[in-house]
Protein backbone atom coordinates (compact mmCIF):
# COMPACT_ATOMS: atom_id res chain seq x y z
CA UNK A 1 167.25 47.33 89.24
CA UNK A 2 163.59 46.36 88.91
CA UNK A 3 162.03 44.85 85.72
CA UNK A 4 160.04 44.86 82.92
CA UNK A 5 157.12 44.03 84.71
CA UNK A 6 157.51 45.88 87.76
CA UNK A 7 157.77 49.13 86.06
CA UNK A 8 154.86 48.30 83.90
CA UNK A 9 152.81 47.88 87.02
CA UNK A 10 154.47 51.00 88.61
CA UNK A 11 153.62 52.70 85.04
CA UNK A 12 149.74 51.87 85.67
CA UNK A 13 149.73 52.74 88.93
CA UNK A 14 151.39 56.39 88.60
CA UNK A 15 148.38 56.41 85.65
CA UNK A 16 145.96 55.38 88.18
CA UNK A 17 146.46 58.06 90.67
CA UNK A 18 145.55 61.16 88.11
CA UNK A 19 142.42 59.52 86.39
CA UNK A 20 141.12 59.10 90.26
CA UNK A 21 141.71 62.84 90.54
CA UNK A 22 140.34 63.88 86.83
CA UNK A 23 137.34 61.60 88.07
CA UNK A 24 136.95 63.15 91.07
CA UNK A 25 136.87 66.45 89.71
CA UNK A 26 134.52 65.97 87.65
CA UNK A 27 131.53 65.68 89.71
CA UNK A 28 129.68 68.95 89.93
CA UNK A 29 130.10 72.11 90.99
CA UNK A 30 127.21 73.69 90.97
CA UNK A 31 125.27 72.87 94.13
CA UNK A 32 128.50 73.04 96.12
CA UNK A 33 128.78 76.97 94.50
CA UNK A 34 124.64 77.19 95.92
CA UNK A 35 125.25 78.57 99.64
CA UNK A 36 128.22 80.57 98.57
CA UNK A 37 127.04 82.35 95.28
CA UNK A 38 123.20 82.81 97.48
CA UNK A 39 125.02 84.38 100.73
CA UNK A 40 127.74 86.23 98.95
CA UNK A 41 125.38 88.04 95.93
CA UNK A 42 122.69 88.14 98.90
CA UNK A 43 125.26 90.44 101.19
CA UNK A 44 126.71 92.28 97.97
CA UNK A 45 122.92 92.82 96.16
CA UNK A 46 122.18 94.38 100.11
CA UNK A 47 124.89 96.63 100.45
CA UNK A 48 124.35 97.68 97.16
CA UNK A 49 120.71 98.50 98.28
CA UNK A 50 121.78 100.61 101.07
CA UNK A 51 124.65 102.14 99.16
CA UNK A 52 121.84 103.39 96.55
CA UNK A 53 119.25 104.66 98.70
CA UNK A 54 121.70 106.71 100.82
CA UNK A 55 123.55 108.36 97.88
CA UNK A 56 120.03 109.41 96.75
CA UNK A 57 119.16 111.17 99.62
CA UNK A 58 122.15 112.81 99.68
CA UNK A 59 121.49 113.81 96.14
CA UNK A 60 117.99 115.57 96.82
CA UNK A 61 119.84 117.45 99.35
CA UNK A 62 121.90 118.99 96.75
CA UNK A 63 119.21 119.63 94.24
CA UNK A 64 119.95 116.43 92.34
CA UNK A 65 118.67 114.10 89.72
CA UNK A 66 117.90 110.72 91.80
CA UNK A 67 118.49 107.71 90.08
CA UNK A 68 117.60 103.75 90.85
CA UNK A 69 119.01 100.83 89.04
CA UNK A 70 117.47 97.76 90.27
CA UNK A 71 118.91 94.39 89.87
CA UNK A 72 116.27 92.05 87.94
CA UNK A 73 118.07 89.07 87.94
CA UNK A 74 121.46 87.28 88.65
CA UNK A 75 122.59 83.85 86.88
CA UNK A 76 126.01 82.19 87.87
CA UNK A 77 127.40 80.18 84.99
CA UNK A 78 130.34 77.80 85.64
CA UNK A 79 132.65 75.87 83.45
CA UNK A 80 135.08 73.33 84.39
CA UNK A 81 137.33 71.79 81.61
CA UNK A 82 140.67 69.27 83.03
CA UNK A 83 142.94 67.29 80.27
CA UNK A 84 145.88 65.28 81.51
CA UNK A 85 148.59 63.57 79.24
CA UNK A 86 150.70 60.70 80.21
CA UNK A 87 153.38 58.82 78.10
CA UNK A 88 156.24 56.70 79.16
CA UNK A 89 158.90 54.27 76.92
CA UNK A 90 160.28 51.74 78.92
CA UNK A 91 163.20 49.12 77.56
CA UNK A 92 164.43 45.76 79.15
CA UNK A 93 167.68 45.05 78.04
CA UNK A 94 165.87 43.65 74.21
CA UNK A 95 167.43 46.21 72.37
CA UNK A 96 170.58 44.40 69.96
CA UNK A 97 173.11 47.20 70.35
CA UNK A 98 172.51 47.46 74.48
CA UNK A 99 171.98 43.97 75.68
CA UNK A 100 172.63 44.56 79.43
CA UNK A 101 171.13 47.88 79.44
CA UNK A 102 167.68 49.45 79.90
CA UNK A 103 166.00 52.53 79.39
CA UNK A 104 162.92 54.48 80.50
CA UNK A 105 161.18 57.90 79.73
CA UNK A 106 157.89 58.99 80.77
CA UNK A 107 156.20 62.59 79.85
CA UNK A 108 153.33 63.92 82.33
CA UNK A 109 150.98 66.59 81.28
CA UNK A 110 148.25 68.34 82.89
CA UNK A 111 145.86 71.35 82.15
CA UNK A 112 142.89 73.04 84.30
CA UNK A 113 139.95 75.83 83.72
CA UNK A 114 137.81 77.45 85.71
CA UNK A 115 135.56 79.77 84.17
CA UNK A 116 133.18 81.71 86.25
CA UNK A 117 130.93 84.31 84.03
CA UNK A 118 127.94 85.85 86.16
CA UNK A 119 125.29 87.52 84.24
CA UNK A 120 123.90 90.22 86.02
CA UNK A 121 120.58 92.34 84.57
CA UNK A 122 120.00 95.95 85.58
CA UNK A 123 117.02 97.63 85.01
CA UNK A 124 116.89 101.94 85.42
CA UNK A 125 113.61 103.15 87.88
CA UNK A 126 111.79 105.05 84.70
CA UNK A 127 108.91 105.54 83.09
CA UNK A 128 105.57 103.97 84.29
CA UNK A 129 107.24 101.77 87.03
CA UNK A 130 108.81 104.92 88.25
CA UNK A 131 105.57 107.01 88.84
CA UNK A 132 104.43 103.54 91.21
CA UNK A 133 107.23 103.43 93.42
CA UNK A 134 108.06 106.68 93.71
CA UNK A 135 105.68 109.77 93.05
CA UNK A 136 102.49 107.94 93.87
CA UNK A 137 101.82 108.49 97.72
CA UNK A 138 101.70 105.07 99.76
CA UNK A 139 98.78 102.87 100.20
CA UNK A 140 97.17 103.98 103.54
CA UNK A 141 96.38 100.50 103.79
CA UNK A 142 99.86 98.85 103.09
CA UNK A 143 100.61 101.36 106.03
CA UNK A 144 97.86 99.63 108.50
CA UNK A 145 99.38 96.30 107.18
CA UNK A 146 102.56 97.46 108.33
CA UNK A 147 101.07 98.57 111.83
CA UNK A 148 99.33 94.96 112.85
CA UNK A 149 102.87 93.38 111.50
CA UNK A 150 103.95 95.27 114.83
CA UNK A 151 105.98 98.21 113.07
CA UNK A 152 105.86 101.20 115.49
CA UNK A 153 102.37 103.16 114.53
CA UNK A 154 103.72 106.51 115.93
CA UNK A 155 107.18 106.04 113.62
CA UNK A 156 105.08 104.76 110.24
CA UNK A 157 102.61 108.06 110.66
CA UNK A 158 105.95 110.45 111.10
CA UNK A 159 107.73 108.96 108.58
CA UNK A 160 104.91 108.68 106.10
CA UNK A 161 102.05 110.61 106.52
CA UNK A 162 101.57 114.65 105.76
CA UNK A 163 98.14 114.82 107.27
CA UNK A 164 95.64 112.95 109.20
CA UNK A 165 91.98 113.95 109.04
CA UNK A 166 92.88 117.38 108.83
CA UNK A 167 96.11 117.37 111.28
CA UNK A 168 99.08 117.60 109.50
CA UNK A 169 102.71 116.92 110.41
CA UNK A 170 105.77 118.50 110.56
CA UNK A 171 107.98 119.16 107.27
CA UNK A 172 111.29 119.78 106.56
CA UNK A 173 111.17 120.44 102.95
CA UNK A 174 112.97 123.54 101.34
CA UNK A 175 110.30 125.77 100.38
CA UNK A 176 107.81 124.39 102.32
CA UNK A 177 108.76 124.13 105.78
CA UNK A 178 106.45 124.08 108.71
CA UNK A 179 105.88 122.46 112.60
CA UNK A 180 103.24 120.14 113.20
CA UNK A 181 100.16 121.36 114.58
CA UNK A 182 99.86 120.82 117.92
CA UNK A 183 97.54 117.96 118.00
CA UNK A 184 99.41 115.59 115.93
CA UNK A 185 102.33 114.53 118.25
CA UNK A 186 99.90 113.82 121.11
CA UNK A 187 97.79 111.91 118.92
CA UNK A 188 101.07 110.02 117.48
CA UNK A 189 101.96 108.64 121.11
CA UNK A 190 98.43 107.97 121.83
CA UNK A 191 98.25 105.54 118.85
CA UNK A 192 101.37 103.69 119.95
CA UNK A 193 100.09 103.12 123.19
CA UNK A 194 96.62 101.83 121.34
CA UNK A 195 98.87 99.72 119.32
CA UNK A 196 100.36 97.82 121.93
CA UNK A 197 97.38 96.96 124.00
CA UNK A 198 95.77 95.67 120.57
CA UNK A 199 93.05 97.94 120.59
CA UNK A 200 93.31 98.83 117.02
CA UNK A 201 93.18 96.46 114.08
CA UNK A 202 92.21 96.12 110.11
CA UNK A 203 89.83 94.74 108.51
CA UNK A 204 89.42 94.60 104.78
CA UNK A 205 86.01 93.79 103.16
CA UNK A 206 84.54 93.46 99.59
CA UNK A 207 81.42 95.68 98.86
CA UNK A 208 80.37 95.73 95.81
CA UNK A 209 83.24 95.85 92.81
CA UNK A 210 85.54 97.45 95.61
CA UNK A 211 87.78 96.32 98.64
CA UNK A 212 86.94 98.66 102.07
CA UNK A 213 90.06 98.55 104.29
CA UNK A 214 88.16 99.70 107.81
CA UNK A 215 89.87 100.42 110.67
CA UNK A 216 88.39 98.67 113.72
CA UNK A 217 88.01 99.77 117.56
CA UNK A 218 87.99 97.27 120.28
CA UNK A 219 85.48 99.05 123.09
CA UNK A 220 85.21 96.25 125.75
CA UNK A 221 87.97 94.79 128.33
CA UNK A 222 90.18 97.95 128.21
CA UNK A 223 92.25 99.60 130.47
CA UNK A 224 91.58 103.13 132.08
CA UNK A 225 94.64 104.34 130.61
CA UNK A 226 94.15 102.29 127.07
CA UNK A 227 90.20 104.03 127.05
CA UNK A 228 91.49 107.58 128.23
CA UNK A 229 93.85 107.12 124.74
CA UNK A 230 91.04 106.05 122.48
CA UNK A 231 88.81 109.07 124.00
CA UNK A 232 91.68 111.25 123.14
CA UNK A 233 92.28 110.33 119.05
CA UNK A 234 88.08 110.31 119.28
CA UNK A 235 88.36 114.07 120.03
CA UNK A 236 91.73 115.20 117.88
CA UNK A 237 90.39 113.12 114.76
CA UNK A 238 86.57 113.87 114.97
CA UNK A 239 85.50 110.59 115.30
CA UNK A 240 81.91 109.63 116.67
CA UNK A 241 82.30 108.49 120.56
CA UNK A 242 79.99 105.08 119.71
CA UNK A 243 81.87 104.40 116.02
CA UNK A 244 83.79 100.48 116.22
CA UNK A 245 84.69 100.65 112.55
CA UNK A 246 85.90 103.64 110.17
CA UNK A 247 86.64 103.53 106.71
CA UNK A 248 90.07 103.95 105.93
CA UNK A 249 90.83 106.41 102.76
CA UNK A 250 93.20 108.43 100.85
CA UNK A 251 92.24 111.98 101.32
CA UNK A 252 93.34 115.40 103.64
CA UNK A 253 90.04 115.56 105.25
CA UNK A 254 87.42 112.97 105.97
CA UNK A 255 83.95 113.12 104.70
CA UNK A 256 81.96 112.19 107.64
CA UNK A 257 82.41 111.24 111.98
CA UNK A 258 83.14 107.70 110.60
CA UNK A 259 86.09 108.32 107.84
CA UNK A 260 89.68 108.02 108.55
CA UNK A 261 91.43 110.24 105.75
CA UNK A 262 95.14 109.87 105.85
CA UNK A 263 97.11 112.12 103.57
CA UNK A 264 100.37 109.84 102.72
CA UNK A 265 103.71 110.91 101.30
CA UNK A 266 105.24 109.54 97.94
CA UNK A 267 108.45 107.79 98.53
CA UNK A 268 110.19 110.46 97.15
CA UNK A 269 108.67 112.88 99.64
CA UNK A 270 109.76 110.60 102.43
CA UNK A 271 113.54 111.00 100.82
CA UNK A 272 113.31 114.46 100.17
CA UNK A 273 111.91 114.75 103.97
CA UNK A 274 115.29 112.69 105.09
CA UNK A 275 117.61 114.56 102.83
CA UNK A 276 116.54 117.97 104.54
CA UNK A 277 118.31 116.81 107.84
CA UNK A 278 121.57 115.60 106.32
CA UNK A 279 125.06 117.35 107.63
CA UNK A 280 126.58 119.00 104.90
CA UNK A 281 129.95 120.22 104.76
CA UNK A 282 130.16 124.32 106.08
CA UNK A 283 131.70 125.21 103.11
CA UNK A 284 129.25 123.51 100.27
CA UNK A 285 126.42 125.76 102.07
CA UNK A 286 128.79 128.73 101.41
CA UNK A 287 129.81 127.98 97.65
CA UNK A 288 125.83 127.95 97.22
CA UNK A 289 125.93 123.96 96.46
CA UNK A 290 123.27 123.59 99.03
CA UNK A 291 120.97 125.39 100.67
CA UNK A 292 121.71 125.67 104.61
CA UNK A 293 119.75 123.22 107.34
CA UNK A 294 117.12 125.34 109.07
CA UNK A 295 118.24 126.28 112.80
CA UNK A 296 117.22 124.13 115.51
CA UNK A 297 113.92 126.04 117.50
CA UNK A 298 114.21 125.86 121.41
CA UNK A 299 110.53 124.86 121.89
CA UNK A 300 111.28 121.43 119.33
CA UNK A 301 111.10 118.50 121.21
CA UNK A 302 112.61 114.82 120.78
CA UNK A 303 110.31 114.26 117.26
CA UNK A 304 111.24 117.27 116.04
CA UNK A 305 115.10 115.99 116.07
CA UNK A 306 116.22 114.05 112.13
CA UNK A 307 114.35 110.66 112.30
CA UNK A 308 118.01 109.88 110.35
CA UNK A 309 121.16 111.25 111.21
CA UNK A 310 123.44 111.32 108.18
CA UNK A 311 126.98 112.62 108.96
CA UNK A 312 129.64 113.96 106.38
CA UNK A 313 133.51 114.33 106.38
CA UNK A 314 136.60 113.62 104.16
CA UNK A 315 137.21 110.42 105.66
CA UNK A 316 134.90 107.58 106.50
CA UNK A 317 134.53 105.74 109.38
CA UNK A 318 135.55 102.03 109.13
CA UNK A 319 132.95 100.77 110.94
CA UNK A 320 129.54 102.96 109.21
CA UNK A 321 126.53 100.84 108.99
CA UNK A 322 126.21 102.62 105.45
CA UNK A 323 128.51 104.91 103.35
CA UNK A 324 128.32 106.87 99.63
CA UNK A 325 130.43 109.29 98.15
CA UNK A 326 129.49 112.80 96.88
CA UNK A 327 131.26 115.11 95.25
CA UNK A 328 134.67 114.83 96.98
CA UNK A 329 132.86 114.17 100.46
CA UNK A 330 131.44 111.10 102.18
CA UNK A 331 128.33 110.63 103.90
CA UNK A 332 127.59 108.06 106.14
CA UNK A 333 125.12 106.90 108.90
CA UNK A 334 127.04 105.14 112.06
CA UNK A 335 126.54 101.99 113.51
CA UNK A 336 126.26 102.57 116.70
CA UNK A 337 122.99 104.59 115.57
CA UNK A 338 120.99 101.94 116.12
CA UNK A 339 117.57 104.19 115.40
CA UNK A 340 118.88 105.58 112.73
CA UNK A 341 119.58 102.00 111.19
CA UNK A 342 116.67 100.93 112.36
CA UNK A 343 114.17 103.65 110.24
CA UNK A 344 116.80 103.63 107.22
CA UNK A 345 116.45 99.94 107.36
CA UNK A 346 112.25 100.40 107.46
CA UNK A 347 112.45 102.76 104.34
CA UNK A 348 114.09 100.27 101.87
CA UNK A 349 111.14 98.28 103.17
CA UNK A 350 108.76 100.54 102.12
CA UNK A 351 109.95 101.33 98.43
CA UNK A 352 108.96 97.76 97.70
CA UNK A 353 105.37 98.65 100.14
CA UNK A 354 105.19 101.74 97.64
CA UNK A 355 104.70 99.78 94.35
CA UNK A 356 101.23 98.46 93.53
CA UNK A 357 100.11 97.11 89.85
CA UNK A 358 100.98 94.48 87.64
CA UNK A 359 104.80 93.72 87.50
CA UNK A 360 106.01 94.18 84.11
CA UNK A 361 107.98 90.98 82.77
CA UNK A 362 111.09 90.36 82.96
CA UNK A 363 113.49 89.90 79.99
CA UNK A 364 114.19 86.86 78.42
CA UNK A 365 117.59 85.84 78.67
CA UNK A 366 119.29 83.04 76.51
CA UNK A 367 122.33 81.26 78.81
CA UNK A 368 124.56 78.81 77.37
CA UNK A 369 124.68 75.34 78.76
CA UNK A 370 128.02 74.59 79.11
């Protein structure tokens, strides 16, 4: 039977052992929590994104109100809080009515919480903020930017553009339907080929009060083919044969030989353009809930085809790249489609491209230190 003092030395060691762990855990947890909290909200705030911008589309298929809720800010608060109790009695045979006898008692207790409480700020796409991204047409420079970053030239111009000095592409819009003219799809793969032999760059310059973008023309150490391509958009455009540099501009028609005037589409345009080609269900076209996708023409060729192919169905597949529900159907865009992930991917790049101005500021938000 041990003693007195062995079981006081047991008592402080069994004391020991749970103030290591209370110390222990109470180093912090906050930048342990950093990778996690940054790639988890990163891949939920993304999907989110996609989610959004898909359902939309859909929407303007059907006629409807679009609606963006952005996500202004995101702040993780943590609180840890640990108590642990310990009491023990221990007797060694001192007590008068028990003298060869001993006695011991000992109560443990122990509490934990974990509080996680993420703040999360929406802001609704209205007002001011929601003329800039979405009804004012895009920068025709942010779309040259987008061209020396080495986006496709021929895929930006389809996408974005209505018109290019007076040659306008094809549209799918209800109401408003209509084939490109017969110059522009020539002139589309004649820029891409332009693009890759670096032929074509931007320049932007400050003259007087206002910034020129100008579009510049490289005329030496070409290639037969990469010259033949450069006489062609001369021609189809209207450009002088000896011009280096044109002035880049918003407009349907340019002003002079030297202009390029690029008539760009709104990013709700480019949505509406998108939501034309969508599959919708046979029987939503019948009930009037839609109006019916245009027949296919036997002289379109491969650019005529949906830029993105959007399927429908009851059931989703498990492994879509992208899925939202509509009225009792989902719509979804595969993975396997990897061009159609690709240019779905490119327009949630360009919504941010779309808005220009000053940033309004962001609420002020109080968070308790805990």
């Amino acid at each position: 039977m041990p003693s007195f003092d062995e079981l006081r030395k047991i008592a402080g060691c069994l004391l020991l052992v749970p103030t290591l762990a209370l110390l222990s855990g109470c180093t912090s947890i906050g930048a342990g929590s950093l990778t996690r909290d940054r790639l988890d909200y990163g891949e939920a705030l993304a999907s989110s994104w996609k989610e959004q911008m898909l359902l939309n589309v859909v929407k303007l298929r059907y006629a409807d109100t679009p609606m963006f809720l952005e996500v202004s800010s995101v702040i993780g608060s943590y609180q840890l809080q640990s108590q642990l109790n310990l009491i023990g009695t221990f007797s060694s045979g001192l007590t008068p009515n028990l003298p060869d006898t001993w006695g011991r008692g000992a109560t443990l207790g122990a509490a934990a919480l974990y509080t996680d409480r993420p703040t999360i700020s929406y802001t609704p796409l209205q007002g001011d903020k929601f003329t800039r991204s979405l009804l004012r047409p895009i920068q025709p420079a942010a779309l040259f930017q987008l061209v020396q970053a080495g986006y496709p030239v021929d895929l930006i111009f389809q996408l974005t553009t209505r018109a290019i000095n007076g040659i306008y592409n094809r549209s799918s819009r209800p109401m408003s339907t209509r084939r490109a003219d017969p110059e522009f799809y020539p002139l589309l793969d004649a820029l891409r080929r332009i693009q890759l032999s670096e032929a074509i760059g931007l320049r932007l310059e400050r003259r007087g009060p206002d910034e020129v973008s100008l579009i510049t023309l490289r005329g030496s150490k070409l290639t037969p083919e990469v010259a033949e391509d450069i006489r062609l958009m001369r021609t189809a455009l209207g450009i002088q044969p000896e011009a280096s540099e044109l002035a880049l501009t918003f407009a349907a028609v340019p002003r002079n030989s030297r202009e390029l005037a690029m008539l760009t589409r709104s990013i709700l345009e480019v949505l509406i353009e998108l939501g034309a080609g969508v599959e919708v269900p046979g029987k939503d076209v019948e009930e009037g809930r839609t109006a019916a996708t245009p027949p296919s023409d036997p002289e379109e060729g491969a650019r005529d085809q949906p830029l993105v192919r959007i399927h429908s169905g009851s059931k989703v597949p498990t492994d879509a790249f992208v899925a939202a529900r509509y009225q009792n159907h989902w719509f979804w865009i595969e993975n396997r489609d990897f061009r159609s992930k690709s240019i779905f991917s490119f327009l949630l790049l360009l919504t941010s491209l779309a808005e220009t101005g000053v940033a309004p500021q962001a609420p002020v938000l109080t968070v308790p230190a805990n």
